[in-house]
Protein backbone atom coordinates (compact mmCIF):
# COMPACT_ATOMS: atom_id res chain seq x y z
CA UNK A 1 -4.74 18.95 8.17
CA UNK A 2 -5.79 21.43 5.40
CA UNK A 3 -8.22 23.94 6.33
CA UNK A 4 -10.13 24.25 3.24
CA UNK A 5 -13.88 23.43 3.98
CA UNK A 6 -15.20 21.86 0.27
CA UNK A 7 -18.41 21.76 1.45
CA UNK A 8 -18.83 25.50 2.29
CA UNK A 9 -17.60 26.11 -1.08
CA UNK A 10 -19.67 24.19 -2.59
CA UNK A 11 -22.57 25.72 -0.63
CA UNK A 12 -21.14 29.51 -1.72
CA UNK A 13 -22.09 28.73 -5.46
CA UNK A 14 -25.35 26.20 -5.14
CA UNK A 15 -28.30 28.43 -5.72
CA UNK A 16 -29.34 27.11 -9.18
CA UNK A 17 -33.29 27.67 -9.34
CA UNK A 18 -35.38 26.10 -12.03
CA UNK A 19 -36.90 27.78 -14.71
CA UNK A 20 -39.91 28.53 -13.13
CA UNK A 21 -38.40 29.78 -9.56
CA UNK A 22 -38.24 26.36 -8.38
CA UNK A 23 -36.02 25.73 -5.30
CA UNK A 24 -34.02 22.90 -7.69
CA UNK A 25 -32.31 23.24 -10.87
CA UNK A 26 -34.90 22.25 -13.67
CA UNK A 27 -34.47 19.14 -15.98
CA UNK A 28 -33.24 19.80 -19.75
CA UNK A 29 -33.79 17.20 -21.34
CA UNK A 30 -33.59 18.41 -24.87
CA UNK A 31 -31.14 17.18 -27.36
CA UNK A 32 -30.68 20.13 -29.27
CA UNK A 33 -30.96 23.83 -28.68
CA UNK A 34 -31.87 26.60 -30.84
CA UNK A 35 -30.48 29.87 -31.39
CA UNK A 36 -32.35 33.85 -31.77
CA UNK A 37 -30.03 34.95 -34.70
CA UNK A 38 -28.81 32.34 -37.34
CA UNK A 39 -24.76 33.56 -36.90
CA UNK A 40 -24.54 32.44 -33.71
CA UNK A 41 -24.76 28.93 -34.68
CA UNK A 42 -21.50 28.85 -36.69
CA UNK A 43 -20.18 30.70 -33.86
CA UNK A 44 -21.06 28.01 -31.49
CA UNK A 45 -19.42 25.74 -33.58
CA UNK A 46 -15.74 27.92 -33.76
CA UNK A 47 -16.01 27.79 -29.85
CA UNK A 48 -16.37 31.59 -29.59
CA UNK A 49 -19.54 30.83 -27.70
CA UNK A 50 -21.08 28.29 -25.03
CA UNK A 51 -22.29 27.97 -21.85
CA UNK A 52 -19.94 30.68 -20.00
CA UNK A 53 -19.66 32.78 -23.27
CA UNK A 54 -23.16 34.02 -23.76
CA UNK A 55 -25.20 31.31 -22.23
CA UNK A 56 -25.61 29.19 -25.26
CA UNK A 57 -26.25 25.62 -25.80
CA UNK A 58 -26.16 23.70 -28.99
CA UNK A 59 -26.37 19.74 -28.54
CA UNK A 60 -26.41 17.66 -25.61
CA UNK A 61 -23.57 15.74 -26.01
CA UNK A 62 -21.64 18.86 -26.02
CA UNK A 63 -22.94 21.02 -23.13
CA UNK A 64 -26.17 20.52 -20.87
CA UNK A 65 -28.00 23.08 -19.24
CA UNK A 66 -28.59 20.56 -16.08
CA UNK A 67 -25.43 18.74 -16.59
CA UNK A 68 -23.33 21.87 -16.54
CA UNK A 69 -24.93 23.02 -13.41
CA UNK A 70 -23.71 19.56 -11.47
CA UNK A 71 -20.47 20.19 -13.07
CA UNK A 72 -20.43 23.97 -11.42
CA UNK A 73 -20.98 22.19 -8.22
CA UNK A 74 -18.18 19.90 -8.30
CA UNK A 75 -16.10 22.35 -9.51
CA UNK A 76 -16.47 24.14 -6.77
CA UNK A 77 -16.60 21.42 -4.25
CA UNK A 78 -13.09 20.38 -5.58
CA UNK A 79 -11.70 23.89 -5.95
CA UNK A 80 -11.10 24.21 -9.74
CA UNK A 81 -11.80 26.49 -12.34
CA UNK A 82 -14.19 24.03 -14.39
CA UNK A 83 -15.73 20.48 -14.34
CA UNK A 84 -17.28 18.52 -16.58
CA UNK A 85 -19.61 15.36 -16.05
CA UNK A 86 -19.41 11.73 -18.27
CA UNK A 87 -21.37 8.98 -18.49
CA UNK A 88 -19.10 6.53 -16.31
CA UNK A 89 -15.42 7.34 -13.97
CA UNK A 90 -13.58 4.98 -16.67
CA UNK A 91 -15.08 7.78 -19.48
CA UNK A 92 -13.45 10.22 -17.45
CA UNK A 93 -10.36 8.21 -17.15
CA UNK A 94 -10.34 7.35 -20.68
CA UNK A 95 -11.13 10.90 -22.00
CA UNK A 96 -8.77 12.71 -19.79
CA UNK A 97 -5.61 10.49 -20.64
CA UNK A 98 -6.39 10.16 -23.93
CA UNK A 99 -6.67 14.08 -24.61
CA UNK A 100 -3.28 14.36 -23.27
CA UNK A 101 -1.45 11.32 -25.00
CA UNK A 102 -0.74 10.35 -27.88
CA UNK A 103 0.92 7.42 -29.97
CA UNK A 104 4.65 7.08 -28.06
CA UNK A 105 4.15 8.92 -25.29
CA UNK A 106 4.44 7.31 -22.09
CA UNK A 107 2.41 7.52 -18.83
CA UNK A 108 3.82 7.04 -15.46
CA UNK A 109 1.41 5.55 -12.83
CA UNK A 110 0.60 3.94 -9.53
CA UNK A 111 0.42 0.45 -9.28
CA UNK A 112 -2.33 0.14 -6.78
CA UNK A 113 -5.17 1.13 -9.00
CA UNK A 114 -8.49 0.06 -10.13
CA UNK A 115 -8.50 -3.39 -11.85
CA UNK A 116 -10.42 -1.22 -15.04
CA UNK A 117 -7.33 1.38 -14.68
CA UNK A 118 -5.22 -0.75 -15.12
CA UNK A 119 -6.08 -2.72 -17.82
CA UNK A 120 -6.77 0.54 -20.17
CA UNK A 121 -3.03 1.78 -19.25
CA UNK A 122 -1.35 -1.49 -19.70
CA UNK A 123 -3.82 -3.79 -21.75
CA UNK A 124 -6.05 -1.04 -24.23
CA UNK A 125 -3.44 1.90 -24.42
CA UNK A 126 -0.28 -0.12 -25.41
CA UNK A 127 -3.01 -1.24 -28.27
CA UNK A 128 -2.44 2.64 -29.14
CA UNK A 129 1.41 2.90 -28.50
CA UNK A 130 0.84 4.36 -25.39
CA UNK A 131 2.84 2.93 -22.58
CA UNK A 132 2.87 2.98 -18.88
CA UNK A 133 5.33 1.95 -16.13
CA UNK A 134 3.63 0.88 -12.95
CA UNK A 135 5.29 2.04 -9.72
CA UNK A 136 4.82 1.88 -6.15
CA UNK A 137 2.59 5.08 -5.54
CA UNK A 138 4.27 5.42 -1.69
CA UNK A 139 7.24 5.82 -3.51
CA UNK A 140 8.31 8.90 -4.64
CA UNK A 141 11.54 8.15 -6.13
CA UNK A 142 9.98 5.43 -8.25
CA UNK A 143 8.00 8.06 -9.99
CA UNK A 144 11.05 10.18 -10.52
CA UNK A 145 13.06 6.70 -12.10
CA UNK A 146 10.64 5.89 -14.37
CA UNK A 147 10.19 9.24 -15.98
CA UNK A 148 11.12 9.10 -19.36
CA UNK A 149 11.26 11.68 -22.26
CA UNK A 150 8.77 10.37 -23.77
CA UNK A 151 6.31 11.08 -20.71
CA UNK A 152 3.55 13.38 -20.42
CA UNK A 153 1.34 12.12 -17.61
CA UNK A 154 1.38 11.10 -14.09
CA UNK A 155 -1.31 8.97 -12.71
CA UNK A 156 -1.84 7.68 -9.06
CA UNK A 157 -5.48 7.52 -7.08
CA UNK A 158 -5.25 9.34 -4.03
CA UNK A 159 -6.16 6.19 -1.90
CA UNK A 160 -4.88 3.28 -3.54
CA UNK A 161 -7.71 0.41 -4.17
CA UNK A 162 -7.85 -1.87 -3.08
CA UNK A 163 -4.57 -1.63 -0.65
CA UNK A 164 -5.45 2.06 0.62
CA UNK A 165 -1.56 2.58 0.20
CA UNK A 166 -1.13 7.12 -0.27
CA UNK A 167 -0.09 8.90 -2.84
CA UNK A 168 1.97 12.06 -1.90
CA UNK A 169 0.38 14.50 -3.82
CA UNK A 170 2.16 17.99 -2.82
CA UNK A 171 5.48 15.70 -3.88
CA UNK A 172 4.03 14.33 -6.59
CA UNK A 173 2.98 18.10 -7.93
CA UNK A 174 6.55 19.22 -7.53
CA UNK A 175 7.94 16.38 -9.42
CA UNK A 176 5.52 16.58 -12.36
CA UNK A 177 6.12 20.20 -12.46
CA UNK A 178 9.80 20.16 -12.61
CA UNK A 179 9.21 17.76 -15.40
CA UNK A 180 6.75 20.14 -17.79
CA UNK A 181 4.39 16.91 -17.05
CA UNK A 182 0.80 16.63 -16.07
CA UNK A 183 -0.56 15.06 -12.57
CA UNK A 184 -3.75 13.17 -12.80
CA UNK A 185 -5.19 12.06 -9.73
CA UNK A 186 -8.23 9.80 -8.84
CA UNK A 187 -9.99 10.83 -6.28
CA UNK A 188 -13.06 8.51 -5.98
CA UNK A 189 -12.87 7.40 -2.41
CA UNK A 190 -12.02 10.64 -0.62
CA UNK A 191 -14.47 12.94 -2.07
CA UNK A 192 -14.39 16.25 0.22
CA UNK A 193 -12.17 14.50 2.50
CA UNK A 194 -8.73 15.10 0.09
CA UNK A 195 -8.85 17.96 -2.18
CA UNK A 196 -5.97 17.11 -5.05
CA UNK A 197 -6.19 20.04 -6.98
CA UNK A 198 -5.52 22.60 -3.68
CA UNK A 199 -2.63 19.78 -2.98
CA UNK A 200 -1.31 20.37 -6.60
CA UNK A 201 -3.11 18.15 -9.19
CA UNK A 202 -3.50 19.94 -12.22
CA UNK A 203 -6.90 17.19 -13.49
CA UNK A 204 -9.03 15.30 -10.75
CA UNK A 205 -11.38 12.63 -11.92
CA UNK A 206 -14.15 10.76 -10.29
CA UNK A 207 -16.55 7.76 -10.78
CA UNK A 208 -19.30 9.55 -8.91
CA UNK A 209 -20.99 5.86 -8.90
CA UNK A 210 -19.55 5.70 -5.60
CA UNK A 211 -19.35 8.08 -2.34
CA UNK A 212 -20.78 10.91 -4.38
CA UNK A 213 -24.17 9.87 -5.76
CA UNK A 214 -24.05 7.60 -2.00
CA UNK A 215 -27.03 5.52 -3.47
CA UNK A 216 -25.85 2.72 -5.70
CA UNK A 217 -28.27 3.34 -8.14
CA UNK A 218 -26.31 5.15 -10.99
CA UNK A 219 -23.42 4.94 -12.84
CA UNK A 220 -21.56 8.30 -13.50
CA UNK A 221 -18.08 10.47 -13.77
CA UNK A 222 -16.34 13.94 -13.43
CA UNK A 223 -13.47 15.86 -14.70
CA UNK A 224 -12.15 18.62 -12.56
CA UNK A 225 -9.31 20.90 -14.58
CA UNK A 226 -8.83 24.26 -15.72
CA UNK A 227 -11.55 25.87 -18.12
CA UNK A 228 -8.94 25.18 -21.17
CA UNK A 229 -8.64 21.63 -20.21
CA UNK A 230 -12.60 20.99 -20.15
CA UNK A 231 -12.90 23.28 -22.92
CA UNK A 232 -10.19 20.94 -25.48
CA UNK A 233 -12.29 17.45 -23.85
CA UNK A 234 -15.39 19.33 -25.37
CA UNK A 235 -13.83 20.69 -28.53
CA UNK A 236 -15.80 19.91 -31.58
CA UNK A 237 -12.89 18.88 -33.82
CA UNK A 238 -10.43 17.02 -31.52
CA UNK A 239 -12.35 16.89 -27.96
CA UNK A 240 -12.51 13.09 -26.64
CA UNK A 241 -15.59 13.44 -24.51
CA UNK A 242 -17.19 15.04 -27.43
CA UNK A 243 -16.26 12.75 -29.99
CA UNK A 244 -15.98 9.43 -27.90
CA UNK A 245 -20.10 10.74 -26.74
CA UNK A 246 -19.83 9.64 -23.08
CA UNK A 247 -22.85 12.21 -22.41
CA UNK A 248 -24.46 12.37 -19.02
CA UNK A 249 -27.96 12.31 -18.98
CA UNK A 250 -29.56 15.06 -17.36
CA UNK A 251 -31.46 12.95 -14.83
CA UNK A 252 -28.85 11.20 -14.07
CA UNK A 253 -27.43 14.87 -13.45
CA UNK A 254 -30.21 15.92 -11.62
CA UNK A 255 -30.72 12.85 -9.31
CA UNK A 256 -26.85 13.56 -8.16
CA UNK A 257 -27.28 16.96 -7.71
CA UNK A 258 -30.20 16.21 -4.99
CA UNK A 259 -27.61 14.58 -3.14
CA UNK A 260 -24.93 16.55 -3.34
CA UNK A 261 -25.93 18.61 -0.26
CA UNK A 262 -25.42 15.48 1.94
CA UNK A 263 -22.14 14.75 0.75
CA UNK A 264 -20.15 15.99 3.30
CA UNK A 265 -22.51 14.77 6.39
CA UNK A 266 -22.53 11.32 4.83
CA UNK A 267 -18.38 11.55 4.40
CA UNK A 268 -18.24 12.65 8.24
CA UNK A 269 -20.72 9.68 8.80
CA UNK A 270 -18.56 7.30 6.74
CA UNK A 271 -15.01 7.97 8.18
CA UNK A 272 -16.65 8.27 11.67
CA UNK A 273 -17.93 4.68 11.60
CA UNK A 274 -14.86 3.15 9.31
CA UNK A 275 -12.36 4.74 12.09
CA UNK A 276 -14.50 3.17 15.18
CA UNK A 277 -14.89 -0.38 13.76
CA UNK A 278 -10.80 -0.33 12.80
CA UNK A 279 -9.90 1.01 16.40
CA UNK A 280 -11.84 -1.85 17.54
CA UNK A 281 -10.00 -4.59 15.30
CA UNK A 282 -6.56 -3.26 15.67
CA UNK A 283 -7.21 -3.55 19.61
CA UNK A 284 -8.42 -7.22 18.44
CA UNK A 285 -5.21 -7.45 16.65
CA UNK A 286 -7.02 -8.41 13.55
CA UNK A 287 -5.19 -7.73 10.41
CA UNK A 288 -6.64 -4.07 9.72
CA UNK A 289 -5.74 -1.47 7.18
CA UNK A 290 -7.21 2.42 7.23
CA UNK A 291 -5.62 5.50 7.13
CA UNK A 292 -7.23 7.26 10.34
CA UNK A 293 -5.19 4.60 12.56
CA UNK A 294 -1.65 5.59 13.62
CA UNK A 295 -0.35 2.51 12.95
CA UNK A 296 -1.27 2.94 9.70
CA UNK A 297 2.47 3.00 7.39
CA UNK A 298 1.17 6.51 5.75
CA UNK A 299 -0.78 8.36 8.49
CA UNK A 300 1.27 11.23 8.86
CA UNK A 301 0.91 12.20 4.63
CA UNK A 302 -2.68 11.46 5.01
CA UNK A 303 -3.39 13.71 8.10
CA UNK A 304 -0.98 16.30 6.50
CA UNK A 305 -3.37 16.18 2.91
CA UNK A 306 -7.12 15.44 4.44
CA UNK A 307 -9.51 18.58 4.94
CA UNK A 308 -9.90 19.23 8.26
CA UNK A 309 -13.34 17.61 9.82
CA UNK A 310 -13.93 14.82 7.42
CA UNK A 311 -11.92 12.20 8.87
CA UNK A 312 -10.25 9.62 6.91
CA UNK A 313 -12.80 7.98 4.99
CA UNK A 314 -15.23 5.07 4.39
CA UNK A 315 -12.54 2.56 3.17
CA UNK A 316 -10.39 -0.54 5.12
CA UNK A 317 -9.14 -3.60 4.63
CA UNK A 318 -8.74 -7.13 6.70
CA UNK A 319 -6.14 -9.49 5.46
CA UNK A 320 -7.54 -12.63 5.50
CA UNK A 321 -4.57 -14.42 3.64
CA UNK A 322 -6.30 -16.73 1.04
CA UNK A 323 -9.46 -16.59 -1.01
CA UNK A 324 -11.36 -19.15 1.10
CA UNK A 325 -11.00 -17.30 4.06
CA UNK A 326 -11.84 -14.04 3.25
CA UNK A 327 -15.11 -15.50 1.25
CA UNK A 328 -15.69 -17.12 4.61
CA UNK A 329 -15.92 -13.98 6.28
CA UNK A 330 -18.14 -12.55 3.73
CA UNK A 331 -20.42 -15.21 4.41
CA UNK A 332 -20.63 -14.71 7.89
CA UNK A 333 -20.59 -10.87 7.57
CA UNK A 334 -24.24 -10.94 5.32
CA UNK A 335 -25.67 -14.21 6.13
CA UNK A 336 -25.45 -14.43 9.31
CA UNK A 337 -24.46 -11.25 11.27
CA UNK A 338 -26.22 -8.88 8.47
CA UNK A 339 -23.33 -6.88 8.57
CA UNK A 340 -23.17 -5.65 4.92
CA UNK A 341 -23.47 -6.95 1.21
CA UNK A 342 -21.46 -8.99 -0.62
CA UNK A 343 -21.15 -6.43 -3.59
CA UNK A 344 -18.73 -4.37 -5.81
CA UNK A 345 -18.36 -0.70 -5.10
CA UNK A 346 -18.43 1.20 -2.34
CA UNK A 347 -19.58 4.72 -1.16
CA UNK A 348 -23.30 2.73 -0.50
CA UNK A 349 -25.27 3.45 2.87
CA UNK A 350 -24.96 0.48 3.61
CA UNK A 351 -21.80 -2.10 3.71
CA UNK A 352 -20.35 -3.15 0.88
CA UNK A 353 -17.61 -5.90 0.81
CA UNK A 354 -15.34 -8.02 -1.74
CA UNK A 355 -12.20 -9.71 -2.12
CA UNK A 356 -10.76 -7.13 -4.34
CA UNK A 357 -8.12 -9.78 -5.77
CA UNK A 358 -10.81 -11.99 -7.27
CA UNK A 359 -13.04 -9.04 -8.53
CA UNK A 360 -12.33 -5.71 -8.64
CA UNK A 361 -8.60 -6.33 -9.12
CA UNK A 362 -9.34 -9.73 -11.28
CA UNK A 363 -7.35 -7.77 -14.19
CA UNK A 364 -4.11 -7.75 -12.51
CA UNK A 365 -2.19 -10.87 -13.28
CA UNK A 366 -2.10 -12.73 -10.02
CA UNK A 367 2.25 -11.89 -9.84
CA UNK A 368 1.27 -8.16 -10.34
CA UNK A 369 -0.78 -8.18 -7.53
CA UNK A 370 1.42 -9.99 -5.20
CA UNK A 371 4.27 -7.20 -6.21
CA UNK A 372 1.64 -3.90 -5.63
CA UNK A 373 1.27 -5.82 -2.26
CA UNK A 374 -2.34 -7.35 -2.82
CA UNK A 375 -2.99 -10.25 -1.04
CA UNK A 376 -5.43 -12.88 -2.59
CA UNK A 377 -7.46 -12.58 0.74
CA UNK A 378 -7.60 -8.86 1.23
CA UNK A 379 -11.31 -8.50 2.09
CA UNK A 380 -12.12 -4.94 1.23
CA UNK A 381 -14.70 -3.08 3.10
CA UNK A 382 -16.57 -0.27 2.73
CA UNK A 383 -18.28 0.90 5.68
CA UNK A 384 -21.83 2.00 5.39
CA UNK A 385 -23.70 3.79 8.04
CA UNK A 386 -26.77 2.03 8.70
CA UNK A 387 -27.41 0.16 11.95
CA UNK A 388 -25.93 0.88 15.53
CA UNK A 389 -22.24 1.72 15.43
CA UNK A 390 -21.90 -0.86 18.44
CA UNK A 391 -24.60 -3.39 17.27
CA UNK A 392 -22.06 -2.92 13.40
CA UNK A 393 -19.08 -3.61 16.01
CA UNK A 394 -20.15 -6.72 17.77
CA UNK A 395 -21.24 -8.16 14.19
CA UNK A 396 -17.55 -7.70 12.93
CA UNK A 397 -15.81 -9.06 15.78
CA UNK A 398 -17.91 -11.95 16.24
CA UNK A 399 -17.08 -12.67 12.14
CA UNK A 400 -13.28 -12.17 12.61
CA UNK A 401 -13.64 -14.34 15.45
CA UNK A 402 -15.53 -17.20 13.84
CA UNK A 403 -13.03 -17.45 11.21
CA UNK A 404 -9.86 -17.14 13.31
CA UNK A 405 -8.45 -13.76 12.20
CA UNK A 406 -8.07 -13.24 15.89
């Protein structure tokens, strides 16, 4: 286990008061700034000043006096130089690869991704003469095979959704680095609990949607990179995230930085609960995925990568074979037992579930997901902590008992 704590880190740097000494950072929700002297504005605009180069702000979509304080936060939370904060995690997916590729390059990425991911790699970005070879991310020397001259990025999730199958990403940092390449790694469902860039990611993105805002009720992303990095996504002339306008909205901003203070109790929380209800269906013998088990294929990497304290994470799976099943279970699960929601997402206080194959993964052509190892009945679940933990465990073993998992 790693020892870095990125919730004291983030704690070191989060004393942002509001204009008017207020204990919280204050809302700016201006669209444009103004200047004292009229030559700093075509200053501004040659990128000789900004927000870290004499405090100045010109537009929204560009830099945000809220917004850049969230992205301070995460930056330090994920233990990079700079951050910057978009509208959505597929802005920051789409902005990041885009800034580094171009017409013929080639991308090398995981397999088990997002359903979104992967249609903008293989669907949207061959549109642009981009390509992209999908490999098996537990798979190092698949990677290495399909690395072409042609190839500028690598691209793997840290936790594969929905199969929760590991990237390596020390490994994966050696290999990209040999290679003069750069290592892109989503790391959406183990906020705090995996920190890429300490492993060796040079860019980390988010959809903060999820375990970091923790409430459901916002959509939102994050770059993490080197100040140069965030710096070319912003530049006026050629930077995607300012061109492309995926601008957070400073309430959105400030609403997530409220919560960013829980982050790490609710992670604890979330990987606490996750790793008692999949102790209790492996001794069930149901058909359980999750990291934090030692049965689990990868445990060993993931113990080896997570900080220490945080546990393993919110996310597992139950193989329930076919469609019908698994939508049986769901039924039971909120309908009856009032176990969790039938819903997209994840990262929610309470449970969400879906059969990832039919929704979030519904992009995939049905023989792609049988060869990244997705089954049409994988039910995944995202463990909430509402309710008793042992109330929550007699729910979801009278469920996978009802339906014959067990």
């Amino acid at each position: 286990m790693q020892s870095y704590d990125p919730d004291q880190a983030m704690t070191e740097v989060r004393r942002e008061f509001g204009e008017h000494g207020g204990v919280t950072p204050s809302i700016a929700r201006s669209a444009t700034f103004t200047v004292i002297e009229p030559q700093t504005m075509p200053e501004i605009f040659r990128g000789l000043r900004g927000p870290d180069k004499g405090g100045c702000f010109l537009y929204s979509r560009h830099f945000n006096p809220t917004v850049d304080v969230l992205a301070r936060y995460l930056a330090a939370m994920e233990g990079t130089e700079f951050a910057l904060c978009t509208a959505s995690g597929m802005s920051a997916i789409a902005c990041t690869l885009l800034q580094l590729c171009r017409g013929g390059d080639h991308i090398v990425a995981s397999d088990t991704v997002y359903g979104g991911t992967h249609a903008l790699l293989k669907d949207l970005f061959a549109e642009m003469n981009i390509r992209t070879t999908f490999v098996d991310p537990s798979r190092i020397e698949e990677f290495e095979a399909a690395i072409v001259p042609e190839t500028r990025v690598i691209y793997t999730e840290t936790i594969g959704n929905p199969t929760l199958k590991a990237a390596d990403i020390p490994a994966l940092s050696r290999l990209a680095h040999e290679r003069e390449i750069v290592l892109v790694v989503d790391n959406t469902f183990t906020p705090m609990m995996i920190s890429p860039a300490r492993l060796g990611a040079d860019i980390v993105v988010y959809s903060m949607t999820k375990f970091i805002n923790g409430a459901s009720d916002l959509i939102a992303g994050a770059v993490c990179a080197e100040r140069d990095f965030i710096y070319r996504l912003m530049d006026l002339h050629t930077g995607r995230v300012m061109l492309l306008g995926p601008t957070m909205d400073p309430r959105v901003a400030f609403d997530i930085l409220q919560r960013l203070p829980h982050l790490g109790l609710r992670m604890r929380e979330h990987s606490a609960r996750a790793q008692a209800i999949a102790e209790r269906l492996q001794a069930l013998n149901a058909p359980v995925t999750y990291p934090g088990l030692t049965a689990y294929a990868q445990h060993t990497l993931v113990e080896h990568m997570v900080n220490m304290g945080y546990g393993y994470g919110g996310m597992l799976t139950l193989d329930c074979r076919t469609r019908e099943r698994a939508e049986q279970l769901m039924a039971i699960l909120q309908n009856e037992e009032r176990f969790g929601l039938i819903a997209v997402s994840l990262g929610y206080f309470d449970t969400l579930m879906s059969c990832s194959g039919s929704s979030t993964s519904s992009e995939i052509p049905p023989e792609e997901q049988a060869g990244m190892g997705l089954s049409p009945g994988l039910l995944r679940i995202a463990i909430g902590y509402t309710g008793g933990l042992e109330a929550r465990i007699g729910q979801i073993e009278r469920a996978v008992r009802a339906v014959g998992l067990v």
